[in-house]
Each structure stands twice: as structure tokens, then as C-alpha cells.
Protein backbone atom coordinates (compact mmCIF):
# COMPACT_ATOMS: atom_id res chain seq x y z
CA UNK A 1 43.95 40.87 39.91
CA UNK A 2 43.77 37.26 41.35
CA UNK A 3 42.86 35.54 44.22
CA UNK A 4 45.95 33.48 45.92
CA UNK A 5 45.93 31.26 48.72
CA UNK A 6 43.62 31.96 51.97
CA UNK A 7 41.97 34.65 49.83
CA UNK A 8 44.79 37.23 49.22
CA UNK A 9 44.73 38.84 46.41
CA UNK A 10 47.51 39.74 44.12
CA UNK A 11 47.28 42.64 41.75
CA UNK A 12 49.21 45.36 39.82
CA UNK A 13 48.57 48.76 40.62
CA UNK A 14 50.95 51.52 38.66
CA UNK A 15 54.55 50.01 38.95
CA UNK A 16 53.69 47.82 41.73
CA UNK A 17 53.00 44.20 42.75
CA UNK A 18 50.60 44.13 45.75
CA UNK A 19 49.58 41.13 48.15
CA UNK A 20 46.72 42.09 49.76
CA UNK A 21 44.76 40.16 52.93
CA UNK A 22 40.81 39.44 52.79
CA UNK A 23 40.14 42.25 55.05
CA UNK A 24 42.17 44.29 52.44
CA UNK A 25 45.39 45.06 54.59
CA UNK A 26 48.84 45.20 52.58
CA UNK A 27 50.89 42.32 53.18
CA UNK A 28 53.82 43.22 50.57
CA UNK A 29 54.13 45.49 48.02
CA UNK A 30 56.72 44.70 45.51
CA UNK A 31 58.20 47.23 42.78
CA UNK A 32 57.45 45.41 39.33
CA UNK A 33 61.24 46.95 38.03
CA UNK A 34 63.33 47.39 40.98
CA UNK A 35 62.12 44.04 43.26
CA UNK A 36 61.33 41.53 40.32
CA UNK A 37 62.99 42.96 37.35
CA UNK A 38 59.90 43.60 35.56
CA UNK A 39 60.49 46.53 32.89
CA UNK A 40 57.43 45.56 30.28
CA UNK A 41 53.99 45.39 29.91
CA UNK A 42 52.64 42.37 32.04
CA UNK A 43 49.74 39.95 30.58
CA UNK A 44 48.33 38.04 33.80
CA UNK A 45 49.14 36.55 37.14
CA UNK A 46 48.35 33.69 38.14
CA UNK A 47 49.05 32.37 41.56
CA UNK A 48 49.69 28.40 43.13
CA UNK A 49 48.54 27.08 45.97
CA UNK A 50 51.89 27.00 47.97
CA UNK A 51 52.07 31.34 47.26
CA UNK A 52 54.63 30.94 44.20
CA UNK A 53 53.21 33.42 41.61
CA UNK A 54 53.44 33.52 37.38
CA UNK A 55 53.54 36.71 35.95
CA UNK A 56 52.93 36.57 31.98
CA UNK A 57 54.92 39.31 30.32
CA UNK A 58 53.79 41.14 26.92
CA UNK A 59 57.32 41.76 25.05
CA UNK A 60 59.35 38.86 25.49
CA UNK A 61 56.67 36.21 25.61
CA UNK A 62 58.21 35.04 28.87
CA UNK A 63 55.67 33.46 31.50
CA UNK A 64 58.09 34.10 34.87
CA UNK A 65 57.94 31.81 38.40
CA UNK A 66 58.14 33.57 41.20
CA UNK A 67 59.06 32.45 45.08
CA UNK A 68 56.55 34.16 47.33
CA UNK A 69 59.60 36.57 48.36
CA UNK A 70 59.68 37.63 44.85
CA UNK A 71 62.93 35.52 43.22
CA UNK A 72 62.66 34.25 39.93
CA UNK A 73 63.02 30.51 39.67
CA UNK A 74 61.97 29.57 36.47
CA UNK A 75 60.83 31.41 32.99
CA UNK A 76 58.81 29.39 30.55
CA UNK A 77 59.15 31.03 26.33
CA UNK A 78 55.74 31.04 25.51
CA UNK A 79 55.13 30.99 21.40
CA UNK A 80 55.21 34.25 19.92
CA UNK A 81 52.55 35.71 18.55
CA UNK A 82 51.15 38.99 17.84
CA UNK A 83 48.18 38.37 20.20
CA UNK A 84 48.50 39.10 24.01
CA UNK A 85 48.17 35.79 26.00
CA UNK A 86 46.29 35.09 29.66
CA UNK A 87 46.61 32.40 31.83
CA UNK A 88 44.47 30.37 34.03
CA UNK A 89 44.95 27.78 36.82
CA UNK A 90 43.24 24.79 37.64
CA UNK A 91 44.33 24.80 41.25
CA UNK A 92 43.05 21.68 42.16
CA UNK A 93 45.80 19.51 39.83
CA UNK A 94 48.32 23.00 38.79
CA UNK A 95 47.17 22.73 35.09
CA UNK A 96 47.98 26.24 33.39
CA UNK A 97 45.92 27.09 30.39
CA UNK A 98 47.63 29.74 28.03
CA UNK A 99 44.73 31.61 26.01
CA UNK A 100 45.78 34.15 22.96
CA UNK A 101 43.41 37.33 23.60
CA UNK A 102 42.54 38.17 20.09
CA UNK A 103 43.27 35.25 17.83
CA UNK A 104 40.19 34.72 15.89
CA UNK A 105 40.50 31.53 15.54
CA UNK A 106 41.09 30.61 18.77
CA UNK A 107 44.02 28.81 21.03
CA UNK A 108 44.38 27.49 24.08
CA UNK A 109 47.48 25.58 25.16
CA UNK A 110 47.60 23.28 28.48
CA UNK A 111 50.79 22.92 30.27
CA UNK A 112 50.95 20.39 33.69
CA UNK A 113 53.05 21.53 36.51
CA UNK A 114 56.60 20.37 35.04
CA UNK A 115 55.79 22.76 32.34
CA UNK A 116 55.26 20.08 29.27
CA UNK A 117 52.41 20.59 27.04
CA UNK A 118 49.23 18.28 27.47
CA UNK A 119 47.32 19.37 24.89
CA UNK A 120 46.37 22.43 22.31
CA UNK A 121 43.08 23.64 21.65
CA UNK A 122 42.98 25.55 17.98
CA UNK A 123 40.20 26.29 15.74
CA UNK A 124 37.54 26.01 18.60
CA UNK A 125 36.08 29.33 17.23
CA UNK A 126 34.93 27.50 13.70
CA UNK A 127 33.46 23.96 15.16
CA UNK A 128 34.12 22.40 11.78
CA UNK A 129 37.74 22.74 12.07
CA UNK A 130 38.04 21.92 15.91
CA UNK A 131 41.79 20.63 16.63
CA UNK A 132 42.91 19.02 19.84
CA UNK A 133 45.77 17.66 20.34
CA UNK A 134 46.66 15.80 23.99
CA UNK A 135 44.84 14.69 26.63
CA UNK A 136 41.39 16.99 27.99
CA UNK A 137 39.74 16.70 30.86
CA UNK A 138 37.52 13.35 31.31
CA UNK A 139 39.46 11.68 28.76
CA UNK A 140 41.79 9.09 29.70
């Protein structure tokens, strides 16, 4: 589940994509297979400001772009890795972080809103290894 703009909230229930309104009336209801072409296991939504939605997809390592109507208009290859990833957004500048669930380690990647990665996060979970690469937040 995630919030989306004006407080809907987006979220998977069975084989189905649902938008749902702050007073909790369905405003769509999307099949994951049949309307979006969604046939595997899915890993997070996240949605932007302007109602375009990312669904993060388990198999294929495929983070997908959505149009609010539910067309596919862009599909990012994330890394593969044996991990399951999440995603958050920074909605006030469209930063997505990619986070692998699992890797002991740790990883977080950063991508900006043309898709073009502004920094990695690795090793966070040992201090004495930390690696970042890019720019961060408050850095310049």
C-alpha cells in the first residue's frame, strides 16, 4: 500500500490494483494481468505526484511506469540480485531510492527523475566499510 496524490491510496489486493479515495471509496480497480500485464510477483509501488505509478516486479527485475490510466511508458532493469528490492520516493524533488530487502550488507541505489543514478549506498550495515558513491542529500 501507498499513499498517492490528495491522499488516495494505491494497493494490491489478490490479482488487483486498487485506487482508493480518503473516505475509502474505489476509484479504479485495475486487474494486475489482464489491465497492466502484470503476471509475477510485485515488490512495491510507488506513486508521483502527477498520479503516474511504479510498480517494482520480483522476476524480471523490471521497475515499470505507469500513466494513471494504467499504460506502460517506461521500464527501468534494475540489477539483479537474489534479494527482493523496495522503493521509496522523495516526492518533494522525484528521487527514487531502490533498497535490496535482505542483503546483509546493505544497498541502496538513488535514481533522479530521468532515471540516471546519483549515488549508491553499500556497506552501510558495517560502518567501517561505508561506500558512497554520488551526490547525498546536503552535499553539494
Amino acid at each position: 500500500m501507498t499513499e498517492g496524490p490528495q491522499g488516495t491510496l494505491f494497493l494490491t489486493v489478490e490479482d488487483y490494483l486498487l485506487k482508493v479515495s480518503p473516505e475509502g471509496k474505489l476509484l479504479n480497480r485495475m486487474h494486475l494481468k489482464n489491465d497492466i500485464g502484470i503476471s509475477e510477483r510485485i515488490t512495491d509501488i510507488c506513486v508521483l505526484s502527477d498520479g503516474r505509478f511504479l510498480i517494482g516486479l520480483h522476476d524480471s527485475f523490471q521497475i515499470r511506469t505507469y500513466s494513471s490510466d494504467g499504460r506502460i511508458i517506461h521500464i527501468y532493469n534494475v540489477e539483479p540480485s537474489n534479494y527482493d528490492f523496495l522503493m521509496a520516493l522523495n516526492m518533494s524533488n522525484e528521487i527514487l531510492y531502490i533498497s535490496w530487502r535482505g542483503y546483509q550488507k546493505g544497498l541502496i541505489q538513488a535514481l533522479d527523475g530521468d532515471w540516471q543514478k546519483i549515488s549508491i549506498i553499500a556497506d552501510f550495515v558495517n560502518p567501517d566499510k561505508l561506500q558512497i558513491r554520488g551526490v547525498l542529500w546536503g552535499q553539494a
